[in-house]
N, C-alpha and C. Protein backbone atom coordinates (compact mmCIF):
# COMPACT_ATOMS: atom_id res chain seq x y z
N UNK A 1 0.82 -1.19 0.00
CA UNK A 1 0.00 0.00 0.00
C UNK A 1 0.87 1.26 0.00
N UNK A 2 2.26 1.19 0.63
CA UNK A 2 2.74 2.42 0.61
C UNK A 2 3.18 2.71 -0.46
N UNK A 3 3.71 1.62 -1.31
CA UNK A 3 4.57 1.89 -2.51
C UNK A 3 3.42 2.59 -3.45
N UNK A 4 2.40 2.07 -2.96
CA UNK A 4 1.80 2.66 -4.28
C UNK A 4 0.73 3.80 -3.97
N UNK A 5 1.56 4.46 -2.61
CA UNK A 5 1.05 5.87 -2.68
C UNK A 5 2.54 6.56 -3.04
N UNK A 6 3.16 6.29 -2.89
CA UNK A 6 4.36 6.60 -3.69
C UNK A 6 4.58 6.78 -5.29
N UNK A 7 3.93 5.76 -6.03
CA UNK A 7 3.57 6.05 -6.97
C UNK A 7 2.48 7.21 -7.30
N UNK A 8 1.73 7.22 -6.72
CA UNK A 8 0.51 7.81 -6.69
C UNK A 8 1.35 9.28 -6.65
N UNK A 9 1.85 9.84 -5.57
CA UNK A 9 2.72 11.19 -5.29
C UNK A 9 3.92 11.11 -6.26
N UNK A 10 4.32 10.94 -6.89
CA UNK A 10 5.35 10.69 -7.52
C UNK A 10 4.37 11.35 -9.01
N UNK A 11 3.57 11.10 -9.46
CA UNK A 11 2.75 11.36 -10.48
C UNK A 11 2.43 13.04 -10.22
N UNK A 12 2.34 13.49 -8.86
CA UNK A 12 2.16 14.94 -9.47
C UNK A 12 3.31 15.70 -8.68
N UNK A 13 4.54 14.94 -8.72
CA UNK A 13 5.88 15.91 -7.99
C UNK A 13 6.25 15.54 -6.72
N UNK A 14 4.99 15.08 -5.83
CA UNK A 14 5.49 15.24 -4.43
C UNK A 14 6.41 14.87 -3.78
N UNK A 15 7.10 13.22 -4.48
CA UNK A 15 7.61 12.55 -4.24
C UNK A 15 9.03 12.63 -4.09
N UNK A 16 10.16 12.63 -5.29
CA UNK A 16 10.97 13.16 -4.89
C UNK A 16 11.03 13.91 -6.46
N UNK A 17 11.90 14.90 -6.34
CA UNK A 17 11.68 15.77 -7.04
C UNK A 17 13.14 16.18 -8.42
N UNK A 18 14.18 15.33 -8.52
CA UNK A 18 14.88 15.60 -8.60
C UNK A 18 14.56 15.34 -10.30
N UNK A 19 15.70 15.40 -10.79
CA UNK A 19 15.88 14.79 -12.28
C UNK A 19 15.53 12.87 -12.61
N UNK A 20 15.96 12.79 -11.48
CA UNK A 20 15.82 10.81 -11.33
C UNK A 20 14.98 10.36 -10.89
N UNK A 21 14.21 11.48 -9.94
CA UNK A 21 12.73 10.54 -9.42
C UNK A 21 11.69 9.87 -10.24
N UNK A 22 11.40 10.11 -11.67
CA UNK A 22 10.74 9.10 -12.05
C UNK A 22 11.52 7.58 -12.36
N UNK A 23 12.92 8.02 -12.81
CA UNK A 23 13.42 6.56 -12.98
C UNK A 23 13.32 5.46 -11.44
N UNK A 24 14.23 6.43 -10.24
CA UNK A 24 14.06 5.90 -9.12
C UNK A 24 12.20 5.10 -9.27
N UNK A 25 11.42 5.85 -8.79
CA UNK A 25 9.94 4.96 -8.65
C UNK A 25 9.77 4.13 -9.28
N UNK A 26 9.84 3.86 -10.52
CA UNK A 26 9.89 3.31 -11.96
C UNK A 26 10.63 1.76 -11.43
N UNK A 27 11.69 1.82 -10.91
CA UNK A 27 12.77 0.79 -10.61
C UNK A 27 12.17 0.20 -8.88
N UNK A 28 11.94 1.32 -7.91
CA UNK A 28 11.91 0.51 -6.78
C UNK A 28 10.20 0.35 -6.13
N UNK A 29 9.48 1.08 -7.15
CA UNK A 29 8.06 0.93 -6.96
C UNK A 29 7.40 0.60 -7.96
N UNK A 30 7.05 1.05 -8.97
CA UNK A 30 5.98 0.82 -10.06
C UNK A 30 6.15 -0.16 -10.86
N UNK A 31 7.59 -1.19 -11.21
CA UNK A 31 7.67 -2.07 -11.70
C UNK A 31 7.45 -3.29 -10.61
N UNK A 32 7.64 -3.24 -9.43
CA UNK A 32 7.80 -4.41 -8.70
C UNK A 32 6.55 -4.67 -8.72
N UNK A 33 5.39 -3.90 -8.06
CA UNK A 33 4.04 -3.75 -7.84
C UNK A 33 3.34 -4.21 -8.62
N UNK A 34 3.00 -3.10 -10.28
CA UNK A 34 2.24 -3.65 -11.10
C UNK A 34 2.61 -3.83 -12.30
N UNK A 35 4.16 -3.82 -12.46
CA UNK A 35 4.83 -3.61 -13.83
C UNK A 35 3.87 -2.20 -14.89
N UNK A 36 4.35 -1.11 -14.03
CA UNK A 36 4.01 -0.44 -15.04
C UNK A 36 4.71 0.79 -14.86
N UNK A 37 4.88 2.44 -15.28
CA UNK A 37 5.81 3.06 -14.93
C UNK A 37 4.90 4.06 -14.37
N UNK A 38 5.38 5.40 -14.36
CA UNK A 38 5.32 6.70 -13.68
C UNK A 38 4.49 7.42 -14.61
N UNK A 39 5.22 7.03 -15.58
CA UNK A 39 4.47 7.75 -16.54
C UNK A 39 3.17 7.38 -17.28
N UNK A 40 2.78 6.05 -17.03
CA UNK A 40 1.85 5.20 -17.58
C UNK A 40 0.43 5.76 -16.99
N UNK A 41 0.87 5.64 -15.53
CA UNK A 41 0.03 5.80 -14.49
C UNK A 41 -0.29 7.36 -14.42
N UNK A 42 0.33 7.83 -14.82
CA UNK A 42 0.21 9.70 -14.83
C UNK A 42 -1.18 9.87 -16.12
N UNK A 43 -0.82 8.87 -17.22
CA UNK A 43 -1.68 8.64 -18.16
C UNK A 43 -3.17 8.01 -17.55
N UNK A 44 -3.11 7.57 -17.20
CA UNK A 44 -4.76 7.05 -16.73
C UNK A 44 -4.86 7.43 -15.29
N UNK A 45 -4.68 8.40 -14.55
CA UNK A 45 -4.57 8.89 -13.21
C UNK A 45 -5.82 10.03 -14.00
N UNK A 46 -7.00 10.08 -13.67
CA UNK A 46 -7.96 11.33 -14.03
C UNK A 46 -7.32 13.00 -13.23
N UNK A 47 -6.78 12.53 -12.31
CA UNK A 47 -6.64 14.22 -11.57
C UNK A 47 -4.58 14.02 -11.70
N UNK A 48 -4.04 13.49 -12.53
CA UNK A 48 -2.79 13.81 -12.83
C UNK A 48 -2.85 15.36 -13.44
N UNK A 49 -1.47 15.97 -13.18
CA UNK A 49 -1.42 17.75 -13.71
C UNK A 49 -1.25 17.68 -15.29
């Protein structure tokens, strides 16, 4: 559940913010979970920015 409010925050910045934070999530959250990325999920997220 946490990882994937991590994902979830990660989709509109909160998460970490740097140049690498989508790869980071991508690698230690969103693939393990549901195999999918940051950016996927930003795509079908209705209230993504």
């Amino acid at each position: 559940m946490v990882l994937g409010l991590l994902l979830h925050e990660q989709v509109h910045r909160v998460g970490l913010r740097n140049q690498y934070g989508d790869w980071v999530v991508n690698i230690l959250v969103a693939y393990p979970i549901i195999f999918t990325t940051v950016e996927d999920y930003a795509k079908a997220s209705p209230d993504a920015p």
